[in-house]
N, C-alpha and C. Protein backbone atom coordinates (compact mmCIF):
# COMPACT_ATOMS: atom_id res chain seq x y z
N UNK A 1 0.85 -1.18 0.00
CA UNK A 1 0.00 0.00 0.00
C UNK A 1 0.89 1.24 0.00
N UNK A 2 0.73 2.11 -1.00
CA UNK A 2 1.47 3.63 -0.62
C UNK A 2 0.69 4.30 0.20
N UNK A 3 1.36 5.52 0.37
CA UNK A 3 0.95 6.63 1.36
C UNK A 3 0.07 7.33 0.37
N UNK A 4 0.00 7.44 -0.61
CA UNK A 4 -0.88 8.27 -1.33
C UNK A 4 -0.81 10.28 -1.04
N UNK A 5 0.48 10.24 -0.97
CA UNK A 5 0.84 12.03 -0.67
C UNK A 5 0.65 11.88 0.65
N UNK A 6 0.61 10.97 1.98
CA UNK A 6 0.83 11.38 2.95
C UNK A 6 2.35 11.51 3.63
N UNK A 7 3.06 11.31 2.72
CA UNK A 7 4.39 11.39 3.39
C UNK A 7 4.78 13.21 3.05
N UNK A 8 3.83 13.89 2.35
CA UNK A 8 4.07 15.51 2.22
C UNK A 8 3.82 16.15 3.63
N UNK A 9 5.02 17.21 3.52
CA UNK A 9 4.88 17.87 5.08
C UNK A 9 3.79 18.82 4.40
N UNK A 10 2.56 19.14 5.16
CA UNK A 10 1.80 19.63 4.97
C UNK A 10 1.82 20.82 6.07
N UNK A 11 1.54 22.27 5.58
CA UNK A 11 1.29 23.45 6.27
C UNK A 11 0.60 23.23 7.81
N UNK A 12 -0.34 22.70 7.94
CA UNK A 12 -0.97 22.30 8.63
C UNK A 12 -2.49 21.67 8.05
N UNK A 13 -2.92 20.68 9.09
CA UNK A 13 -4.04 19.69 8.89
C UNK A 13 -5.43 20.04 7.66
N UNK A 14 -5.34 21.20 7.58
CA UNK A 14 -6.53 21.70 6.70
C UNK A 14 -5.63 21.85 5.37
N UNK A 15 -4.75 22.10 5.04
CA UNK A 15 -4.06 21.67 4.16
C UNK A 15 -4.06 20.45 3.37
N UNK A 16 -3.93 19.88 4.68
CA UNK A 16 -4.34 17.98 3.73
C UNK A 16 -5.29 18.20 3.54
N UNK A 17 -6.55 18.50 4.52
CA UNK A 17 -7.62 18.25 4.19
C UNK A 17 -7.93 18.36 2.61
N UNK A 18 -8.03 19.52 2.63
CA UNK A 18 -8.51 20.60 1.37
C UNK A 18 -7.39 19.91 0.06
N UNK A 19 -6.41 19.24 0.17
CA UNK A 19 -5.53 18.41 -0.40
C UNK A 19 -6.62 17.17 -0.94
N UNK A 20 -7.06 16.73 -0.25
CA UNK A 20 -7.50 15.37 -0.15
C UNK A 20 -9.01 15.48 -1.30
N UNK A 21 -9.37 16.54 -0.83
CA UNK A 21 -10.62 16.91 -0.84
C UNK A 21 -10.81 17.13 -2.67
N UNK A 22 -9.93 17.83 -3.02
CA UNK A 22 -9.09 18.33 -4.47
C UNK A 22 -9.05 16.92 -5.38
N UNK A 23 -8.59 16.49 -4.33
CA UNK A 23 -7.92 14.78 -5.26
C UNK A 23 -8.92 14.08 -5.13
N UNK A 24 -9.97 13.62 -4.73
CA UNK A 24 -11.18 12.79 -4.77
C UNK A 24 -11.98 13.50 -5.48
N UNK A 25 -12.56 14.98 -5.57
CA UNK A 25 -13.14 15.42 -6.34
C UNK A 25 -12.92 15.32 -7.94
N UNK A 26 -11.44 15.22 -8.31
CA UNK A 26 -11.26 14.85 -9.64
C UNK A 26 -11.84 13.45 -10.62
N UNK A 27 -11.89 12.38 -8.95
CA UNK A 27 -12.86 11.27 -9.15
C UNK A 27 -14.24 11.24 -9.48
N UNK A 28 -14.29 11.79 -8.77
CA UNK A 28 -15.60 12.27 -8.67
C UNK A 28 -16.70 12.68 -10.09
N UNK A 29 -16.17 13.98 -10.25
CA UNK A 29 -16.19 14.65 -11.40
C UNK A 29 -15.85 13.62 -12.65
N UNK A 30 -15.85 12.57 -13.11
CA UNK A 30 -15.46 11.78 -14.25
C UNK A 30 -15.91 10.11 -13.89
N UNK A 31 -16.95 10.00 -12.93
CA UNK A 31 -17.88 8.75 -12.72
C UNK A 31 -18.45 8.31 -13.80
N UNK A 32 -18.94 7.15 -13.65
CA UNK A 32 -19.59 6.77 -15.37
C UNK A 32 -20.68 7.51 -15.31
N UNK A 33 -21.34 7.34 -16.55
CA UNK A 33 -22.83 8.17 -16.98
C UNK A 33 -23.69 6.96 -17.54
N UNK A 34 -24.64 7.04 -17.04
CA UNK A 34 -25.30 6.07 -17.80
C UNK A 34 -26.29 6.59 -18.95
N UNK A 35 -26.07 5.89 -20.46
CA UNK A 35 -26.84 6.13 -21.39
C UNK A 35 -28.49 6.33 -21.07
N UNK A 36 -28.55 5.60 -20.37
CA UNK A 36 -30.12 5.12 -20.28
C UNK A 36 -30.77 6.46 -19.17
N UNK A 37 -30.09 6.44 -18.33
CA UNK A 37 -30.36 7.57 -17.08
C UNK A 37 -30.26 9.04 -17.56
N UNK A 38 -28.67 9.07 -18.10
CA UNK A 38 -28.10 10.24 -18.04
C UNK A 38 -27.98 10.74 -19.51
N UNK A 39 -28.15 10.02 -20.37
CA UNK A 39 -28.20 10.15 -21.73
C UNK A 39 -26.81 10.49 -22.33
N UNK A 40 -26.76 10.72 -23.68
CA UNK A 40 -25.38 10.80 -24.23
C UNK A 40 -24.35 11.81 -24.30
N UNK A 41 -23.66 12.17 -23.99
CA UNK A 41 -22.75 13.83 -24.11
C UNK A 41 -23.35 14.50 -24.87
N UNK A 42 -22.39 15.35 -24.90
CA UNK A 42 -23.20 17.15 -25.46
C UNK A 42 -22.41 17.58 -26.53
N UNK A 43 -21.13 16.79 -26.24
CA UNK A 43 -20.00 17.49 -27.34
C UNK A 43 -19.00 16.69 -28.26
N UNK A 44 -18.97 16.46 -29.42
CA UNK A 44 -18.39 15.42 -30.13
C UNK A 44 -16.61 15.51 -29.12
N UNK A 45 -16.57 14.22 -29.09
CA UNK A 45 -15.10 14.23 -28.54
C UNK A 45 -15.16 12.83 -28.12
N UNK A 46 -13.87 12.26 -27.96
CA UNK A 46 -12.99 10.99 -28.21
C UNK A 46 -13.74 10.72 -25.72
N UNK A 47 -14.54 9.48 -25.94
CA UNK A 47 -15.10 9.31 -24.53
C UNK A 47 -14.13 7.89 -24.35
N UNK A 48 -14.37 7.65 -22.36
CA UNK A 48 -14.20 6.35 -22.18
C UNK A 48 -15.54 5.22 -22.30
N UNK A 49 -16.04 4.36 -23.03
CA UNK A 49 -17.00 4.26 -22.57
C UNK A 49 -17.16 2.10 -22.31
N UNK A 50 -18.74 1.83 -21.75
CA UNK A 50 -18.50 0.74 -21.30
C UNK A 50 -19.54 0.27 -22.37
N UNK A 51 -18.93 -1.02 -23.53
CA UNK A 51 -19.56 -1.41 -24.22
C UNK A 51 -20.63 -2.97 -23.77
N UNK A 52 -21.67 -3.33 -24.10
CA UNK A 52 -22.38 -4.45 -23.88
C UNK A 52 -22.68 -4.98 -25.17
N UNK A 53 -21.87 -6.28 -25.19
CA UNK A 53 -22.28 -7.12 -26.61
C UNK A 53 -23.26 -7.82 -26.60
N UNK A 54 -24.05 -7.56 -26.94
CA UNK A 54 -25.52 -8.92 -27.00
C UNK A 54 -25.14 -9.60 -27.03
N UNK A 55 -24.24 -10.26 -28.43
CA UNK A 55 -24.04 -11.49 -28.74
C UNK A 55 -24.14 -12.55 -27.25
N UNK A 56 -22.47 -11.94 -26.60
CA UNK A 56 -22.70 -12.77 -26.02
C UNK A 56 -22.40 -12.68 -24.05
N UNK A 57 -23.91 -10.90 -23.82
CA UNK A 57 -24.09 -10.28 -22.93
C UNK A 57 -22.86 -10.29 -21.84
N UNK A 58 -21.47 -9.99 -22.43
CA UNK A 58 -20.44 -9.49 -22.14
C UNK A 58 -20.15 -7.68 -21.94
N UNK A 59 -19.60 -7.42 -20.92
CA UNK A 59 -19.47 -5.63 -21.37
C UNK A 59 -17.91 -5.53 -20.85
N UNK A 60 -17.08 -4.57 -21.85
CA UNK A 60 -16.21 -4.18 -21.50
C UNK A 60 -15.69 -2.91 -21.48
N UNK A 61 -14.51 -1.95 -21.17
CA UNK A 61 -14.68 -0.85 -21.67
C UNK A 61 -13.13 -0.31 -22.83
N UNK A 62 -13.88 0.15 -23.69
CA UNK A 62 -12.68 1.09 -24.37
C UNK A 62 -13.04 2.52 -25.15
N UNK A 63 -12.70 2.88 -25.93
CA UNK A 63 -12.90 4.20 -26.17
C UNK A 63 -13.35 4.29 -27.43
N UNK A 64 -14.07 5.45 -27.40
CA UNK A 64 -14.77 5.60 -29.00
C UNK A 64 -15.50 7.17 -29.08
N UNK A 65 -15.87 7.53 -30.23
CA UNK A 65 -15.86 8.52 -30.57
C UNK A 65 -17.57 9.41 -30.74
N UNK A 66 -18.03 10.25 -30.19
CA UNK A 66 -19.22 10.50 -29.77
C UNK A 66 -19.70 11.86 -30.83
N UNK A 67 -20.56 11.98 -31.59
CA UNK A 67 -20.68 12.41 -32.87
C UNK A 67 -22.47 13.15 -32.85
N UNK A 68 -22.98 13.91 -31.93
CA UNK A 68 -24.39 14.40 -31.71
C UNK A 68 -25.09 14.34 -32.99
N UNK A 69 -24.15 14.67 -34.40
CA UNK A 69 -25.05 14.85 -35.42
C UNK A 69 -25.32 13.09 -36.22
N UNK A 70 -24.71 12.49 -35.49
CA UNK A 70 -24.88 11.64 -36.10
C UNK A 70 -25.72 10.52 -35.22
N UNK A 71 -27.16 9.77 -36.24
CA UNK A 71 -27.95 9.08 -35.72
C UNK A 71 -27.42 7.99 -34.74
N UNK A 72 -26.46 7.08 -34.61
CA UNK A 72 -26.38 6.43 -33.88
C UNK A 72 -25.17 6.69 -32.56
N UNK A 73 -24.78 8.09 -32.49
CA UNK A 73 -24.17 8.84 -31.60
C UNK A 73 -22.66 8.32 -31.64
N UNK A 74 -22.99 7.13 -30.84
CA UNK A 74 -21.46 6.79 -30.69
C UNK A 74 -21.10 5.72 -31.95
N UNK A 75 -19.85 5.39 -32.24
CA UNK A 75 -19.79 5.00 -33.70
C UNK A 75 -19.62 3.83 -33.28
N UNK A 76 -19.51 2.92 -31.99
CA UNK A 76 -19.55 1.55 -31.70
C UNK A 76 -21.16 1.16 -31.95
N UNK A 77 -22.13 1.83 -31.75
CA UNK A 77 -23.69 1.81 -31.78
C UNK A 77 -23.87 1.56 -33.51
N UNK A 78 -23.16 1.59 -34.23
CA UNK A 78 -23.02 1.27 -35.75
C UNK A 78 -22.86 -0.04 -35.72
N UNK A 79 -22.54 -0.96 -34.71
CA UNK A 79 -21.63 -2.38 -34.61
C UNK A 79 -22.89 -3.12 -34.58
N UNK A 80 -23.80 -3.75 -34.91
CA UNK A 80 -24.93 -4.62 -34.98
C UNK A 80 -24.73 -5.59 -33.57
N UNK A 81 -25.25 -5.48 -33.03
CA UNK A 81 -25.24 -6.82 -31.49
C UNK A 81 -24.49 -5.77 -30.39
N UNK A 82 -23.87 -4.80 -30.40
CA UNK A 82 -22.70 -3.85 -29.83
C UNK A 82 -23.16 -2.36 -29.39
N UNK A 83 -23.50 -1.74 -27.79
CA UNK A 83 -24.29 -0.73 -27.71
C UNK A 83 -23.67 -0.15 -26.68
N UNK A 84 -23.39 1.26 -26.70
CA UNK A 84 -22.25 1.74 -25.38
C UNK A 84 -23.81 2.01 -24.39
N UNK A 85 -23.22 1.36 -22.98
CA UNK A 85 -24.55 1.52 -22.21
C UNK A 85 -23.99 3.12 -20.94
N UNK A 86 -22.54 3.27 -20.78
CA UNK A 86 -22.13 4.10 -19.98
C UNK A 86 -20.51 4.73 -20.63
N UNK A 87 -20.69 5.91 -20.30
CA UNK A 87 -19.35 7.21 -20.84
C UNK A 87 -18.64 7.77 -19.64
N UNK A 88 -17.66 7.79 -19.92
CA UNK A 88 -17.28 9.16 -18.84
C UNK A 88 -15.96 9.88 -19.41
N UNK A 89 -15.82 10.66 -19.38
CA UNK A 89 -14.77 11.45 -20.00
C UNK A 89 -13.26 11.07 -19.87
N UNK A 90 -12.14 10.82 -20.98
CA UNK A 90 -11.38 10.27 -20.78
C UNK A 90 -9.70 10.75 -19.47
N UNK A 91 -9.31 9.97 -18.88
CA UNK A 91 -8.45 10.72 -17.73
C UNK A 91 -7.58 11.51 -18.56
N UNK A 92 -6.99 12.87 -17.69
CA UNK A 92 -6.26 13.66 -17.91
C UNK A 92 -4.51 12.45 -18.20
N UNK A 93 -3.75 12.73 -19.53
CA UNK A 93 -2.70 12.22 -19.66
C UNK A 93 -1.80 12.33 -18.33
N UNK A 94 -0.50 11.68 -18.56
CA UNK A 94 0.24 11.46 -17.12
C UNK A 94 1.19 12.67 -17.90
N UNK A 95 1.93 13.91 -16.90
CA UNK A 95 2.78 14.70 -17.30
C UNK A 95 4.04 14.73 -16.78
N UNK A 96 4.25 13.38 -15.86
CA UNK A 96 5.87 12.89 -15.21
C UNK A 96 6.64 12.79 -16.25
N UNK A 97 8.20 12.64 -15.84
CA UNK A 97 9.08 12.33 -16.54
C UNK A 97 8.96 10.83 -17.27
């Protein structure tokens, strides 16, 4: 198990807090969406999303491309047996060395 940034000397305790608070909210903010509930994005752009194959009522997730003007939205929904049921926006890249 890491410390997860608790080994930072912190200003004092509200520091972490408000630390902590920052860093779960980013979770937060990028939960799945469900098609069915929450309906489909707003803005064409490259999503994470969770696919369900009829065939053979399997779901997994990968990424695909979300298109408002176009009738079947997401371009996996073109795939016959293949229907994105949940999205969530893809994570911010890693900017370490």
């Amino acid at each position: 198990m890491g410390d997860y940034g608790s080994a930072v000397d912190w200003e004092n305790e509200w520091q972490e807090i408000y630390a902590l608070r920052n860093k779960l909210g980013k979770y937060e903010d990028n939960e799945w969406r469900s098609v069915e509930t929450d309906g489909d994005p707003r803005y064409e752009n490259v999503y994470e999303v969770t696919v369900n194959d009829k065939t053979t009522n399997h779901r997994y997730v990968t990424q695909d491309t979300y298109n408002p003007k176009d009738i079947f939205g997401f371009s996996i929904n073109k795939n016959k047996g293949l229907c994105v049921v949940a999205w969530r926006y893809l994570p911010e890249p890693y900017e370490g060395i």
